[in-house]
Every structure is written in C-alpha cells, then in structure tokens.
C-alpha atoms as a PDB file:
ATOM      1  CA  UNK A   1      42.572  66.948 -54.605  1.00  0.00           C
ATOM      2  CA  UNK A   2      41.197  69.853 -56.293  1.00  0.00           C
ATOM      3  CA  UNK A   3      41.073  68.150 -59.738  1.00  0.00           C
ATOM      4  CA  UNK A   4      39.188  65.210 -58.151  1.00  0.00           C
ATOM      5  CA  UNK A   5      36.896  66.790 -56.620  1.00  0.00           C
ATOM      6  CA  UNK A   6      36.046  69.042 -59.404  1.00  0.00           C
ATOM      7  CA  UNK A   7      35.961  66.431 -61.970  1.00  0.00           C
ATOM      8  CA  UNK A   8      33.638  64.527 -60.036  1.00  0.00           C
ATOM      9  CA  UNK A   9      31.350  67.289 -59.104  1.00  0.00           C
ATOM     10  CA  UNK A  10      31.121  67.950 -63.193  1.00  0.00           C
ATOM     11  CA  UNK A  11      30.087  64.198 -63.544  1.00  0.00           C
ATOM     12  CA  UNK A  12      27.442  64.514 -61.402  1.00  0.00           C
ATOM     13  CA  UNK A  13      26.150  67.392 -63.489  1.00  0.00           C
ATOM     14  CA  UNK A  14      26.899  70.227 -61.046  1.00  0.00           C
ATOM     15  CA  UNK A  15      27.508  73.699 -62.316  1.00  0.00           C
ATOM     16  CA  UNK A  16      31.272  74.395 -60.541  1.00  0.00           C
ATOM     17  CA  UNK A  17      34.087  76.104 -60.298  1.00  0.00           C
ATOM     18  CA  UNK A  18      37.888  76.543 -59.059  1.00  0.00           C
ATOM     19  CA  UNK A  19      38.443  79.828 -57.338  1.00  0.00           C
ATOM     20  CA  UNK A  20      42.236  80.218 -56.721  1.00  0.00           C
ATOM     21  CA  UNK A  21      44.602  82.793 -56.484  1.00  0.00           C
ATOM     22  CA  UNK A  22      47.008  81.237 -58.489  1.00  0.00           C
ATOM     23  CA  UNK A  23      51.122  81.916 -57.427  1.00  0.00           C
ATOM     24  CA  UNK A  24      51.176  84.948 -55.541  1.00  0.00           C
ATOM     25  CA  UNK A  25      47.915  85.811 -56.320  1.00  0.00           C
ATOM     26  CA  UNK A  26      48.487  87.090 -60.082  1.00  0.00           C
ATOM     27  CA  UNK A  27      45.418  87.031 -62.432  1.00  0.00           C
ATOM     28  CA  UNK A  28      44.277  84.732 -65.198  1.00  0.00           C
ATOM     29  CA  UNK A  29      45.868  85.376 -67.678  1.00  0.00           C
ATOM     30  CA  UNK A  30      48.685  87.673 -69.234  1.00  0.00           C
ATOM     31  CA  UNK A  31      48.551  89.896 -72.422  1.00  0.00           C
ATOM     32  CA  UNK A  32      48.112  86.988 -74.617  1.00  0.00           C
ATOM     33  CA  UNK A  33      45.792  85.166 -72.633  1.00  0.00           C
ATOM     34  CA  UNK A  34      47.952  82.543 -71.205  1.00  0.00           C
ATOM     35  CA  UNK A  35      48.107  81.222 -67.468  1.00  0.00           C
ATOM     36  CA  UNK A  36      50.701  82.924 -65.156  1.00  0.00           C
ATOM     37  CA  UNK A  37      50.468  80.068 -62.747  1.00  0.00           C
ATOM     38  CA  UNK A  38      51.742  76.473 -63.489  1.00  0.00           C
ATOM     39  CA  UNK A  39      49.191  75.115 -60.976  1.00  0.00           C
ATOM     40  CA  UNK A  40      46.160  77.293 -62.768  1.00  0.00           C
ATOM     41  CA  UNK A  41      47.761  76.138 -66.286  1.00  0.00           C
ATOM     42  CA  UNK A  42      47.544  72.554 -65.116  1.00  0.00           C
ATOM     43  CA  UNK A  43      43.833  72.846 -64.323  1.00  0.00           C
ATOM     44  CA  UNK A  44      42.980  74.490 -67.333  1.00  0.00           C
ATOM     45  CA  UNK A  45      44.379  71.814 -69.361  1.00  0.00           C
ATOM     46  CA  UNK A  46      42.780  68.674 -67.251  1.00  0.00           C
ATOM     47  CA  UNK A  47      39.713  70.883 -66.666  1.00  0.00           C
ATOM     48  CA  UNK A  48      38.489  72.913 -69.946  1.00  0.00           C
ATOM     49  CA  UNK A  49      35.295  72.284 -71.003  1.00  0.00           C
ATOM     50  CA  UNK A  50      34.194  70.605 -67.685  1.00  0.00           C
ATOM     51  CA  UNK A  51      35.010  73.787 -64.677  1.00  0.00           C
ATOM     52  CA  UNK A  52      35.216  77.148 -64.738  1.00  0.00           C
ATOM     53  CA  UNK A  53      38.241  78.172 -63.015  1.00  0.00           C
ATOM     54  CA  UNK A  54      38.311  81.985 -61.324  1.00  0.00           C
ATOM     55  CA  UNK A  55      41.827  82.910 -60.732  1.00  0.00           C
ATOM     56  CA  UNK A  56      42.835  86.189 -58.437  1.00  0.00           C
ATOM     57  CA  UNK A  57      43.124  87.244 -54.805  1.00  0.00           C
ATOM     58  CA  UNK A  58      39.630  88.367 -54.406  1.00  0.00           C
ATOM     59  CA  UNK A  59      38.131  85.126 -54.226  1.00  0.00           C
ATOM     60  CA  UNK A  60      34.741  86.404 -53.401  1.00  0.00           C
ATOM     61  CA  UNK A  61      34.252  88.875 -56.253  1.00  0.00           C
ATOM     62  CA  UNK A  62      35.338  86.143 -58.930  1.00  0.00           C
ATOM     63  CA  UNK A  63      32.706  83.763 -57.199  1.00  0.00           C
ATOM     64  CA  UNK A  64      30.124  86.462 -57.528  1.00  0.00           C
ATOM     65  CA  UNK A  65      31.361  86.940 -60.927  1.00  0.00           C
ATOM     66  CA  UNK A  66      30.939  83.131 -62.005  1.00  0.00           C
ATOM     67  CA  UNK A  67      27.526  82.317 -59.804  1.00  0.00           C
ATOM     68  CA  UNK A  68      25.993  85.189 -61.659  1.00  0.00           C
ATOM     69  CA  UNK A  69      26.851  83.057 -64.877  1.00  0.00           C
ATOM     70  CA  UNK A  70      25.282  80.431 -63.527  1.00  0.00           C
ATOM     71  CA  UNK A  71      28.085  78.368 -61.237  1.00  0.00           C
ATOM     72  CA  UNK A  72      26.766  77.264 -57.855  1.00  0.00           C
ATOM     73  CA  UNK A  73      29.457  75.004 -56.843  1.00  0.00           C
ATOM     74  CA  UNK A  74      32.811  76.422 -55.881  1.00  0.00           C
ATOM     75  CA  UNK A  75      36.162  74.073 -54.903  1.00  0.00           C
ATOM     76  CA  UNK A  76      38.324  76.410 -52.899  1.00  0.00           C
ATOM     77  CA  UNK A  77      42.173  75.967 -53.953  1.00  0.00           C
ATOM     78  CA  UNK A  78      44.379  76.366 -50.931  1.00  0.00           C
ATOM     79  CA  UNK A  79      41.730  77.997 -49.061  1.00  0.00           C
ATOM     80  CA  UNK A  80      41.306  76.865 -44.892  1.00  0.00           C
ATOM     81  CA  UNK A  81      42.858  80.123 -43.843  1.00  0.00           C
ATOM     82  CA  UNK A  82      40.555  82.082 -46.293  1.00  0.00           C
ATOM     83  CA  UNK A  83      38.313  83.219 -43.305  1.00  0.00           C
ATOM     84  CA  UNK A  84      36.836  85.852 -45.110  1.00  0.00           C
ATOM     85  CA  UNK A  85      35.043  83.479 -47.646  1.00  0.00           C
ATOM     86  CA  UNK A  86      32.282  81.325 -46.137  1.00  0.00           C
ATOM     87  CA  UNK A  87      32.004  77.879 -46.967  1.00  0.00           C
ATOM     88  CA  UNK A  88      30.327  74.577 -46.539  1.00  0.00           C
ATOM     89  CA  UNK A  89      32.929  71.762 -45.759  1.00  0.00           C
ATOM     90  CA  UNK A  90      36.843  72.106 -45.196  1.00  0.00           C
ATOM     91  CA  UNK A  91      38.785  69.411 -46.180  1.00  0.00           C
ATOM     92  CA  UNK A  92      42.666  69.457 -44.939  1.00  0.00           C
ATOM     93  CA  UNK A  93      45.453  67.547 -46.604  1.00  0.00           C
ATOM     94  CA  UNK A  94      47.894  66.330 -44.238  1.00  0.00           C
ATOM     95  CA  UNK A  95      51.079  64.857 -45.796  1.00  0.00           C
ATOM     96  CA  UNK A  96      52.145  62.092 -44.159  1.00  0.00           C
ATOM     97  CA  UNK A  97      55.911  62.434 -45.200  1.00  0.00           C
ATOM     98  CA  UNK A  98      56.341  66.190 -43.234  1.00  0.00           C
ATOM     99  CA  UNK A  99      52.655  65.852 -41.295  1.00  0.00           C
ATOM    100  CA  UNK A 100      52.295  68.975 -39.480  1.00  0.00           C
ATOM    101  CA  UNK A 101      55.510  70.966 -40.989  1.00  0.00           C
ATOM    102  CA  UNK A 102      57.846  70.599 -37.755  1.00  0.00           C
ATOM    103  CA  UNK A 103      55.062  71.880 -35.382  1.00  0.00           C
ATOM    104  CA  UNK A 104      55.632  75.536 -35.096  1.00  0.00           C
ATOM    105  CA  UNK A 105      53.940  78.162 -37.115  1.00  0.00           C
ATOM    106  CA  UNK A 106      55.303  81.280 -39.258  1.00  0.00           C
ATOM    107  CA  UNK A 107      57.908  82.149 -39.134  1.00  0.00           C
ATOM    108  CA  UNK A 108      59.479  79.913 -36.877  1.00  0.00           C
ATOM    109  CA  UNK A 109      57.950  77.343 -39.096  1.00  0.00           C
ATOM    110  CA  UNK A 110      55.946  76.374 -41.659  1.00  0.00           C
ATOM    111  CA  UNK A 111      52.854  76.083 -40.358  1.00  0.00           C
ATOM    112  CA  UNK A 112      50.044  78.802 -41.111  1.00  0.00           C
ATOM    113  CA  UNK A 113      47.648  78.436 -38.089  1.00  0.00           C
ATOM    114  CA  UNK A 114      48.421  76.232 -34.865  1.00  0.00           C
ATOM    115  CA  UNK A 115      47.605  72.226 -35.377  1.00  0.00           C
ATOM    116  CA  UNK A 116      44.761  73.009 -32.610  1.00  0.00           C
ATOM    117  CA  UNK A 117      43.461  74.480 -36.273  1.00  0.00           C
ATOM    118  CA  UNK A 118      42.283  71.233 -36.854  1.00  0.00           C
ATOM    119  CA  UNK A 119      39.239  71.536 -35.494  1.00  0.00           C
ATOM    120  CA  UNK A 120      37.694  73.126 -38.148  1.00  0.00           C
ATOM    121  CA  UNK A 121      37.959  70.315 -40.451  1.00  0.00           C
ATOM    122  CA  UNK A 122      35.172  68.284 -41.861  1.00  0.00           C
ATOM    123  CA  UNK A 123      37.503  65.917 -43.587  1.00  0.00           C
ATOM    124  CA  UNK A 124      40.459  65.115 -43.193  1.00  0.00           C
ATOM    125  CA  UNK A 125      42.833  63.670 -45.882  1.00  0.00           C
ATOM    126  CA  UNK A 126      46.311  61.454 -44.994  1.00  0.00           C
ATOM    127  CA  UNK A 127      48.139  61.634 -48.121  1.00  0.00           C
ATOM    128  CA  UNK A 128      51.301  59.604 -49.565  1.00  0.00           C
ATOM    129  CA  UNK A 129      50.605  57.182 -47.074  1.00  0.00           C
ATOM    130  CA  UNK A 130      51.731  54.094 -48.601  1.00  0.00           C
ATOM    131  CA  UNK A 131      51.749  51.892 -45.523  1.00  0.00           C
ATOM    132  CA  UNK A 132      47.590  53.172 -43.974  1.00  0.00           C
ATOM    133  CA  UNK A 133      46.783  53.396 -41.301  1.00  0.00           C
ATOM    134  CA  UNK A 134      49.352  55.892 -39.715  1.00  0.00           C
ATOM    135  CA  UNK A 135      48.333  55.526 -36.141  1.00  0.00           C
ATOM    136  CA  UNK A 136      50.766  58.887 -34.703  1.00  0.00           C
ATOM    137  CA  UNK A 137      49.572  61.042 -37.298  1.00  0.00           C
ATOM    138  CA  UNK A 138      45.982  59.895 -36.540  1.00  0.00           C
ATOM    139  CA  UNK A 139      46.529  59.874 -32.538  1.00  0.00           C
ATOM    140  CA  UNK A 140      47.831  63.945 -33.539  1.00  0.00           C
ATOM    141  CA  UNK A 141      44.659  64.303 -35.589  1.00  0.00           C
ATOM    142  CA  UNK A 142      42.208  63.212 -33.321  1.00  0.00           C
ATOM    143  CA  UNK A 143      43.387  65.704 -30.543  1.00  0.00           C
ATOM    144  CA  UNK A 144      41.528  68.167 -32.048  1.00  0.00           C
ATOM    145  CA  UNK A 145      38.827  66.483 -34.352  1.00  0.00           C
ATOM    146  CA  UNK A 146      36.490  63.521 -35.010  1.00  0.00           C
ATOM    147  CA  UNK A 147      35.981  64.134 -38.172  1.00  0.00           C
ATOM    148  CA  UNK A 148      36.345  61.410 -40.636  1.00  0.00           C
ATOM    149  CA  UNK A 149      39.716  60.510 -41.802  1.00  0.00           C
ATOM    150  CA  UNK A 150      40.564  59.175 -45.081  1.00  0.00           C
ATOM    151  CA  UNK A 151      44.083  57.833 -46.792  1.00  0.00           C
ATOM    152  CA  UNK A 152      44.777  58.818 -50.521  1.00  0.00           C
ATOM    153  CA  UNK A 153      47.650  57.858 -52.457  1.00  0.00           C
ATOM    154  CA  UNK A 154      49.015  58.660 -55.887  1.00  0.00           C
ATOM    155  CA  UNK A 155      48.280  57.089 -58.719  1.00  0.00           C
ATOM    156  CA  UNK A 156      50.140  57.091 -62.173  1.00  0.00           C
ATOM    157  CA  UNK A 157      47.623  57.613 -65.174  1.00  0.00           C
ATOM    158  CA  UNK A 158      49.871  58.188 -68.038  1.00  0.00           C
ATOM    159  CA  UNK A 159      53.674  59.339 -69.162  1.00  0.00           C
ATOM    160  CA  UNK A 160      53.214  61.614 -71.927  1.00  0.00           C
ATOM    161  CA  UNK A 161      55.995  63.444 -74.157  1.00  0.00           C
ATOM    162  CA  UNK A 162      56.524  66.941 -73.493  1.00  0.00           C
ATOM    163  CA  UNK A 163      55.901  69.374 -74.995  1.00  0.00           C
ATOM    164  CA  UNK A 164      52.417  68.555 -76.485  1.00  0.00           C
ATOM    165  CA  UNK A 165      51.800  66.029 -74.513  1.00  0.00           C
ATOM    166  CA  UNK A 166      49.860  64.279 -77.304  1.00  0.00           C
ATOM    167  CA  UNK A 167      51.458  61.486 -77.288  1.00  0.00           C
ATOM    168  CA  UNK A 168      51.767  58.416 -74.298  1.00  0.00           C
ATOM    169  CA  UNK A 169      54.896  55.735 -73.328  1.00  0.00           C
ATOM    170  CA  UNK A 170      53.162  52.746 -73.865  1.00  0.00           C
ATOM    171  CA  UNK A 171      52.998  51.123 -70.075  1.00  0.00           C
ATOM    172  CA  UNK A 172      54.941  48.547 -70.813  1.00  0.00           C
ATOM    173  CA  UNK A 173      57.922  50.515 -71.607  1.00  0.00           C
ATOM    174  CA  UNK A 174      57.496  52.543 -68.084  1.00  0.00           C
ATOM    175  CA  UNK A 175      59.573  50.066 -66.262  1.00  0.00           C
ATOM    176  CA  UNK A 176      62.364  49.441 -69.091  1.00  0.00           C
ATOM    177  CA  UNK A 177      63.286  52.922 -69.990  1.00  0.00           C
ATOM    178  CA  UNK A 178      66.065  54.089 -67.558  1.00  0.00           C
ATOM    179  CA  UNK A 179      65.138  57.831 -66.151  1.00  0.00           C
ATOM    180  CA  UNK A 180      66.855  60.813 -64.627  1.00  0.00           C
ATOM    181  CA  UNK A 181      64.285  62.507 -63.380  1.00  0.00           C
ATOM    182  CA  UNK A 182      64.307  66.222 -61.886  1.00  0.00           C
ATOM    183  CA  UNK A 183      61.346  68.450 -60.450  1.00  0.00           C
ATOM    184  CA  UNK A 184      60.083  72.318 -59.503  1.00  0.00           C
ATOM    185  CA  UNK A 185      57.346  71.390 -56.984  1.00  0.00           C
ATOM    186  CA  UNK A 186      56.759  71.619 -53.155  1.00  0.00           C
ATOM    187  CA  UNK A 187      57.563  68.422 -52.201  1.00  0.00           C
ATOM    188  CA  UNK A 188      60.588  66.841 -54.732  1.00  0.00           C
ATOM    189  CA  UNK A 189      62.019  63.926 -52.676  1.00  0.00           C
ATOM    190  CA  UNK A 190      58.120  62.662 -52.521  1.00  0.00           C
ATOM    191  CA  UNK A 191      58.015  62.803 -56.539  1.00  0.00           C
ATOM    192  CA  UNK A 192      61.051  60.641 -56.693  1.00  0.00           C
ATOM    193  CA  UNK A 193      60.220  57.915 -54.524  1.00  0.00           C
ATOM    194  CA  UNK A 194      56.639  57.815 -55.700  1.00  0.00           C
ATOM    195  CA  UNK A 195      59.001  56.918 -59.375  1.00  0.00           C
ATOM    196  CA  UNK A 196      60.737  53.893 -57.271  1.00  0.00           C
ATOM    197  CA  UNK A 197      57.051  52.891 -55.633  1.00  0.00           C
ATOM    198  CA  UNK A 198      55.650  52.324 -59.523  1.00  0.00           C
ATOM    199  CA  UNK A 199      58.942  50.897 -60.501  1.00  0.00           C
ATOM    200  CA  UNK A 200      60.852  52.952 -62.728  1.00  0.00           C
ATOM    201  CA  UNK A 201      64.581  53.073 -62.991  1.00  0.00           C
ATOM    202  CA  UNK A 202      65.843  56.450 -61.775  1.00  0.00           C
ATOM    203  CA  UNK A 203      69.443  56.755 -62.725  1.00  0.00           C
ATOM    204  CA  UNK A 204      69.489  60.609 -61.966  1.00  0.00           C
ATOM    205  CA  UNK A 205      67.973  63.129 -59.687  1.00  0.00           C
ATOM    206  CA  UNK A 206      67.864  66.996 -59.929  1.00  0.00           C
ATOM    207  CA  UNK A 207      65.289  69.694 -58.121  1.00  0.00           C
ATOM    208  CA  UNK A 208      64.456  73.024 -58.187  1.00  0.00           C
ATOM    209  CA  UNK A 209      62.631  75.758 -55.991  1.00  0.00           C
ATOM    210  CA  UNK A 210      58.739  75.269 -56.379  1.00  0.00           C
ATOM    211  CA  UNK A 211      57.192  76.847 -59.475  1.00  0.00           C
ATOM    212  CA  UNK A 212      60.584  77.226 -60.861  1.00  0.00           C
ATOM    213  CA  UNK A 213      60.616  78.829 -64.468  1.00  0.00           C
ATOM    214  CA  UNK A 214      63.102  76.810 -67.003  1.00  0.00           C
ATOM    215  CA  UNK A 215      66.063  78.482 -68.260  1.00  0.00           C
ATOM    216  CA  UNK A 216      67.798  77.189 -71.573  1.00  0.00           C
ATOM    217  CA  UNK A 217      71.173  76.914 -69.610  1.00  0.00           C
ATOM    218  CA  UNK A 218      69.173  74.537 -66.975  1.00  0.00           C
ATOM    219  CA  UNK A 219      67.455  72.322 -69.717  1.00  0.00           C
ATOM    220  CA  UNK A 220      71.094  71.874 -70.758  1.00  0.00           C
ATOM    221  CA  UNK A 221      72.584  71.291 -67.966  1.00  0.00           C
ATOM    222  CA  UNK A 222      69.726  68.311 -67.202  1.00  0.00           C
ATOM    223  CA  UNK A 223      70.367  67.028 -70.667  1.00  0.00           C
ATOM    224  CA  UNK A 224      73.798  66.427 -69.495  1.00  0.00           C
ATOM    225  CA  UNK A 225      73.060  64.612 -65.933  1.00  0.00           C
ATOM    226  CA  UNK A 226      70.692  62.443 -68.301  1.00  0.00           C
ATOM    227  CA  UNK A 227      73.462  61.900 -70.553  1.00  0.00           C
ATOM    228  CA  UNK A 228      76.359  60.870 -67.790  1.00  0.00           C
ATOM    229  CA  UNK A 229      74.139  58.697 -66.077  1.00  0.00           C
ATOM    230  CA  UNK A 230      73.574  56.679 -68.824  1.00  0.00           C
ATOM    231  CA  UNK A 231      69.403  57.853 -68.665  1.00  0.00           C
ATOM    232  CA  UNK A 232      67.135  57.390 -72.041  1.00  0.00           C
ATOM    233  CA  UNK A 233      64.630  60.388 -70.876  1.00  0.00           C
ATOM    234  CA  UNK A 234      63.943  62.705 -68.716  1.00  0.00           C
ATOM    235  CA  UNK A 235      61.529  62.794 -66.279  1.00  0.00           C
ATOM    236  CA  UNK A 236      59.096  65.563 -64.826  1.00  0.00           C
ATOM    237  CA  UNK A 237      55.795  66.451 -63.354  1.00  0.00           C
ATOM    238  CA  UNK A 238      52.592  67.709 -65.198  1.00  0.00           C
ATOM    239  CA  UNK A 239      53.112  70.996 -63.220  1.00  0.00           C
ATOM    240  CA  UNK A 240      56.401  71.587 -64.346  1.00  0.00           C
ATOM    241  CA  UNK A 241      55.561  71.328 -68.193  1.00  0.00           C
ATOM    242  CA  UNK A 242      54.443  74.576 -68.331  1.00  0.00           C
ATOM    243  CA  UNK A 243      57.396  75.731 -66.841  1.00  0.00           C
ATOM    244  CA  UNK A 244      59.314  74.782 -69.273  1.00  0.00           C
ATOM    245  CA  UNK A 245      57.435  76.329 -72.549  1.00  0.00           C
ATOM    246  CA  UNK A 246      60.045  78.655 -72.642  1.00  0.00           C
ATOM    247  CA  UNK A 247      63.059  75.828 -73.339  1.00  0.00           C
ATOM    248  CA  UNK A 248      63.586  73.517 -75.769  1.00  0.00           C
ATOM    249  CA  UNK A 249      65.240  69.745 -76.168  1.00  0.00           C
ATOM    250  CA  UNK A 250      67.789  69.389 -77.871  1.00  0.00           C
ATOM    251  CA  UNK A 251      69.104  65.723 -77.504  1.00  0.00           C
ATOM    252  CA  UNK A 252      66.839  63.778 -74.995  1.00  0.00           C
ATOM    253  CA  UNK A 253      63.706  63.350 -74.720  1.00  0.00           C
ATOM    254  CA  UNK A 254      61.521  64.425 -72.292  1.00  0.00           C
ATOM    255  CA  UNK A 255      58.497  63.264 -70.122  1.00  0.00           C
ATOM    256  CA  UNK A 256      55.863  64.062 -67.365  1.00  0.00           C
ATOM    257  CA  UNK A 257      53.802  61.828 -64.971  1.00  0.00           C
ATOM    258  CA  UNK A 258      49.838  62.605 -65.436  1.00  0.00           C
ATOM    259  CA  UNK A 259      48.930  61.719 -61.456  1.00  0.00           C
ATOM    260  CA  UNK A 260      45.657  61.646 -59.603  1.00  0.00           C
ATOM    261  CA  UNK A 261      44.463  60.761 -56.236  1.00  0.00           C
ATOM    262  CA  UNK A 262      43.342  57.292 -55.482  1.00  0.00           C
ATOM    263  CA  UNK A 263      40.492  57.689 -52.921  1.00  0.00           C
ATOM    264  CA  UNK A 264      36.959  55.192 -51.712  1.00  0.00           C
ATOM    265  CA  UNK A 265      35.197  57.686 -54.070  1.00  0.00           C
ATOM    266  CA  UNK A 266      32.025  56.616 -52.613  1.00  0.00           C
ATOM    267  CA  UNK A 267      33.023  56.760 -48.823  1.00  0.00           C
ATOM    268  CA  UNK A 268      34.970  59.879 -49.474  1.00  0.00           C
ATOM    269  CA  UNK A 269      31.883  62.028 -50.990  1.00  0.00           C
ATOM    270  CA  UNK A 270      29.262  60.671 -48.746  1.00  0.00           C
ATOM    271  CA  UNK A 271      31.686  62.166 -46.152  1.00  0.00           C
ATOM    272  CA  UNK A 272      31.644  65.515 -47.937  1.00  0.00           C
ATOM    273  CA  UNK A 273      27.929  65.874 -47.961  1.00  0.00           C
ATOM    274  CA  UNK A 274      27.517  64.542 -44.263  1.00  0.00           C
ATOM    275  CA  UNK A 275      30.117  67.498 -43.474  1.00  0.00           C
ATOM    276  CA  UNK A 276      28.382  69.858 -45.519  1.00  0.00           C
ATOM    277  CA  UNK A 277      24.946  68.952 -43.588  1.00  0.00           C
ATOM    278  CA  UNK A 278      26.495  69.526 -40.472  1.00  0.00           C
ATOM    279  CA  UNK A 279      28.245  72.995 -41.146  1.00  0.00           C
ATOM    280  CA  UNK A 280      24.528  73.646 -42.247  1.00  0.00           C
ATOM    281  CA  UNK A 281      22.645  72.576 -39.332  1.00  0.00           C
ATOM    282  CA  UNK A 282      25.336  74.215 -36.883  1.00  0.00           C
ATOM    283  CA  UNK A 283      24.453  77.328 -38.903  1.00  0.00           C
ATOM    284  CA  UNK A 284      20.957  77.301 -38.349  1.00  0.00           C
ATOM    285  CA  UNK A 285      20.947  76.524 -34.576  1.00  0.00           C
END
C-alpha cells in the first residue's frame, strides 16, 4: 500500500516521501551504505529516483529533515499508532485472512490498540479478499466507522531471477514451471495460496520467521526440498531477496514475485482527499 500510494503521488508531480522506521527502528543505512531493513531495501529499489524515503524512529525529525529539502508529502509506513506525528488521513489495512488478529490486544494478542480503534480511520482497506464483499468483516468495521471501505487484492507483475533481478520468466512459462516455493514474511500461508490463485504449480512449501536473514546451510537445505519434490525453481518474495544477498545458488534456480495492489485507483484517491478535507475541516472547527 505504501508503494502505491507513493508511486502515484510521484505521478501526479508531488514532492513525497516514505518516513519509516524500518525493522526495529534501525537507521538507513549501515557502514557501507546499504539498507538494514528488507522492507526499506524493497522501497528503495521500486522507489529510487521517484521518493525520498526517511528511515529511523524519530519520524518527525527525518520529516523536518526532508520538508526542509523541499518534500511536502509524507506516506507514513506502519504508522496509526504513531500519535505523536500529526497527520491528514489514516488509512488501515485489514487482512481479511486473520481480520482483527483474534480480537484481543498485546500481549494477550496481537492487536496494538482495541478494534473500537477504528474510528479513527478515514479509509479503510479489506485486503486478500478474493471473494468482495466480506459482509462480517464489514458488519465488524462499521461498528466503529463510516468511513469508506475499499477491497484490494494482489496482483502478480513479474517473476524475476534472483539475484539481480534483471532478468523476467516470460508469462507464459509461469504456469508450466513446477515450484517449491518458501517465504520470510508476516503472513506465509497467504503468499502460497496467492501462487495457487495465479496458477502456478507448487510442489514444495517451506517458511521462515518474518524478516528472516538467509543462512548458506538454509539455501541448501531449500535446494534440496526443490530437488525431492521434483521442483524446477524456487520460489520467493521481493522482500525476501534481500535477505538472501548473503547466500548463494548452487544448483537451482531461484525466483521472486514483483506484487502490487490492485485498487479503483480513481475511487480510492478521491477517497483520500475527501478524508484529508475532513480531518482538515474538523481541525478548524
């Protein structure tokens, strides 16, 4: 969601940027200037050139940093218990595969703030929804807001090869090649049946703890599965690529998904700005 909105905001011209903390908060960059975050690695790549992307805890100094350079649009990463930092709209992603996290917050649960939170949404966002509407996640939603609700779904863009990711499977291969696929994110068993959804033969499945960091013993040991399950590549996500920088392939070859969000652009940002008008106008009365 970040990337979307981002990318569109640098279409329309706007001067923006990504403030994030990045995992656990650690800066930019390390002593030779590369991400220590997957997720802020990710952006960079998708994003360089187009968004400046402030990565740290203090969100606000890094925003004062960038709008003295000249930034006067900010996306907030992972940012609707950042109280501290004002903002214009809030939009909260609600996954429609674990909705609202078993219902009971930290750390009886996963939740960060009660679902009664909700009301401090200007958009809300139903996402791997497959099968929209979702009329009990909605019925939950609407307790507590009347804000507009929207459905997004994944889309596949590319395959590329890992590690440069230069080069593309050609589409009509995505289907034919037989995959064992394996994933460090938040959400793996989502990743894998998103594979089955856009048809690929998964002959193999392996996961790891989000933002897992590659070992050469692990890369082996997923070379094998590939190898007894009869799999012609391996299969990842774009986050995990950078992960793995510190591994190498020795006898199968390995992929990623590229991903975005498919979303009514149109109905989606008019819904942004009539949020944004009303935090505004609620501010001035």
């Amino acid at each position: 969601m970040v990337l979307w909105i981002a990318e569109r905001l640098a279409e329309e011209g706007k001067h923006t940027a990504i403030l994030t903390r990045g995992y656990r908060g650690t800066m930019g960059a390390g002593a030779q200037g590369e991400p220590q975050s997957d997720e802020v690695a990710l952006l960079r790549a998708r994003l360089t050139g187009k968004v400046e992307i402030g990565v740290g805890a203090d969100r606000y100094e890094n925003g004062e940093v960038l709008a003295r350079h000249g930034t006067d649009w900010f996306v907030l990463d992972d940012g609707f218990q950042h109280l501290n930092l004002a903002r214009d709209a809030d939009i909260v992603l609600v996954d429609a595969t674990d909705p609202f996290g078993g219902g009971a917050t930290l750390p009886s649960g996963r939740l960060r703030e009660p679902i009664s939170a909700l009301r401090r949404a200007g958009v809300v966002v139903i996402t791997r929804s497959v099968q929209a509407p979702a009329p009990a996640i909605e019925a939950m939603v609407r307790r507590y807001t009347r804000s507009p609700i929207f459905y997004a779904t994944t889309k596949l863009e590319n395959v590329l090869r890992i590690p440069q990711l230069a080069v593309a499977m050609p589409q009509q291969d995505w289907p034919r090649v037989r995959f064992a696929a394996f994933c460090g994110i938040g959400n793996p068993p989502a990743f894998f049946e998103d594979l089955r959804r856009w048809g690929f033969q998964v002959l193999g499945e392996h996961s790891f703890a989000d933002h897992h960091v590659y070992a050469a013993p692990e890369m082996a040991g997923l070379e094998r599965m590939a190898r007894n399950c009869g799999a012609d590549a391996l299969l990842c996500t774009e986050k995990d690529v950078w992960n793995l920088r510190h591994v190498q392939f020795t006898s199968v070859p390995v992929y990623c998904c590229r991903i975005s969000l498919e979303l009514p652009a149109v109905e989606f940002r008019d819904a942004i700005t009539e949020a944004i008008s009303r935090r505004r106008s609620g501010a001035a009365r």
